[in-house]
C-alpha atoms as a PDB file:
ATOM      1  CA  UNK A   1      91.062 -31.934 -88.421  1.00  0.00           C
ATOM      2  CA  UNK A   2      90.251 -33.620 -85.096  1.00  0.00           C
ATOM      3  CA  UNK A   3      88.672 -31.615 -82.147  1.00  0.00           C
ATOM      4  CA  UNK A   4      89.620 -31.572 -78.464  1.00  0.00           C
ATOM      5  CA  UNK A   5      87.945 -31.302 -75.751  1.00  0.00           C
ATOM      6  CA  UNK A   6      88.708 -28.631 -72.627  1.00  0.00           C
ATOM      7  CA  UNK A   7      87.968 -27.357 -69.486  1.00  0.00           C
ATOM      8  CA  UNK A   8      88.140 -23.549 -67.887  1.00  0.00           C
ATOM      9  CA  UNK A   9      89.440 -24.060 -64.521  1.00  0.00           C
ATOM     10  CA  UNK A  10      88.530 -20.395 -63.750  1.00  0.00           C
ATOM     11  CA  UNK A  11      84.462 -20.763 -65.036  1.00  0.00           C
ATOM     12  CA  UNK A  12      84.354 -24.469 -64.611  1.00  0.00           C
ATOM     13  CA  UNK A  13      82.918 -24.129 -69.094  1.00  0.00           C
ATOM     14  CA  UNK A  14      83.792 -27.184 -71.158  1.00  0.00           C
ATOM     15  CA  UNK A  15      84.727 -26.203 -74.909  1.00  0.00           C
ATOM     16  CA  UNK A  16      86.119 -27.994 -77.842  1.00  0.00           C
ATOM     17  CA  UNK A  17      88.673 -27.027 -80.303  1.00  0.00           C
ATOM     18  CA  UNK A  18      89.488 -27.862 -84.079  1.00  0.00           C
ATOM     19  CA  UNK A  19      93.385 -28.267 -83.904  1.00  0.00           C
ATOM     20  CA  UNK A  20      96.019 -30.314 -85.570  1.00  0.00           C
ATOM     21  CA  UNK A  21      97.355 -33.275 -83.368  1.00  0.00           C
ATOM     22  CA  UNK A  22     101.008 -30.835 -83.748  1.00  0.00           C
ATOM     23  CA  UNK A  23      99.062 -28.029 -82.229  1.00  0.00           C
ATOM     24  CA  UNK A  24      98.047 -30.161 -79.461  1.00  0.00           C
ATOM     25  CA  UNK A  25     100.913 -31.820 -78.722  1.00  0.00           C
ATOM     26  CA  UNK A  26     102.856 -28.286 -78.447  1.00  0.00           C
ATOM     27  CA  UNK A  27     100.037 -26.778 -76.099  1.00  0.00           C
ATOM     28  CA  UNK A  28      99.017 -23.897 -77.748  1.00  0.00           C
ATOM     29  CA  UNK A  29      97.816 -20.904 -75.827  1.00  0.00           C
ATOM     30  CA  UNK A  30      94.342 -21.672 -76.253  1.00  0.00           C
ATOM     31  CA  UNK A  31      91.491 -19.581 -74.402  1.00  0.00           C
ATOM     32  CA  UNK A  32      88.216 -20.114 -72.653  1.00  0.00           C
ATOM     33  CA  UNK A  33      85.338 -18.470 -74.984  1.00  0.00           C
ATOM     34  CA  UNK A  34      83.649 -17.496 -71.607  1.00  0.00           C
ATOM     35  CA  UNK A  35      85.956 -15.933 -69.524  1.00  0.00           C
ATOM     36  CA  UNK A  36      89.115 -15.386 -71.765  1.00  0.00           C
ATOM     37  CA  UNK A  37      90.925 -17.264 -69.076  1.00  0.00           C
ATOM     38  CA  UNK A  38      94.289 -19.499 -69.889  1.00  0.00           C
ATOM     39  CA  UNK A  39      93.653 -21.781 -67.010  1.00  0.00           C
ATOM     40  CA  UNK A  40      92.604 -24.536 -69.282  1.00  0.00           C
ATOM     41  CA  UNK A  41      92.787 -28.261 -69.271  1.00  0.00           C
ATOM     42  CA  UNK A  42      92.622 -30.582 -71.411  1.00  0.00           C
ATOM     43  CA  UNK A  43      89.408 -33.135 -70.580  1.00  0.00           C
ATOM     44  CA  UNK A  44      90.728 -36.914 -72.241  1.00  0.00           C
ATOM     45  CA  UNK A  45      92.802 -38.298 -74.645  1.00  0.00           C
ATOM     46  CA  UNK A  46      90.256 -38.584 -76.906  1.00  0.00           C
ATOM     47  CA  UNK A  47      89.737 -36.414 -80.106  1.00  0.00           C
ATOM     48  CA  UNK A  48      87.009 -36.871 -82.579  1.00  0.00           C
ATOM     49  CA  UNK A  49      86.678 -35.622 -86.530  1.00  0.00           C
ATOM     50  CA  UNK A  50      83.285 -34.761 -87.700  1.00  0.00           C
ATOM     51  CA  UNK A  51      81.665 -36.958 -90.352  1.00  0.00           C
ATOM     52  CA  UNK A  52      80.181 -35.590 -93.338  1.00  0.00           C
ATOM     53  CA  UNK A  53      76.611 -37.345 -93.702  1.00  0.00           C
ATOM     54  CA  UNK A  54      75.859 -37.877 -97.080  1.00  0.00           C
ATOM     55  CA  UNK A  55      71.987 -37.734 -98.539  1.00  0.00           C
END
């Protein structure tokens, strides 16, 4: 599951979250982990999946 990237426009904190690319597209109420604050936009258009590193 890909991660995106956002901004708090209230506390100015950057944060990413593990949603589906359906989530994202619908805009789901997502919240700052600072501030609790809705007033959040989205950084790019990129996403990014972690990589498992092997031994």
């Amino acid at each position: 599951m890909p991660y995106f990237e956002y901004e708090c426009q209230n506390c100015g904190d950057t944060f990413e979250v593990m949603e589906t690319y359906t989530e994202h597209e619908v805009d789901a109420e997502e919240r700052c982990p600072i501030c609790g604050s809705l007033e959040i936009e989205h950084i790019d258009e990129t996403s990014h999946v972690p990589v498992c590193e092997l031994p």
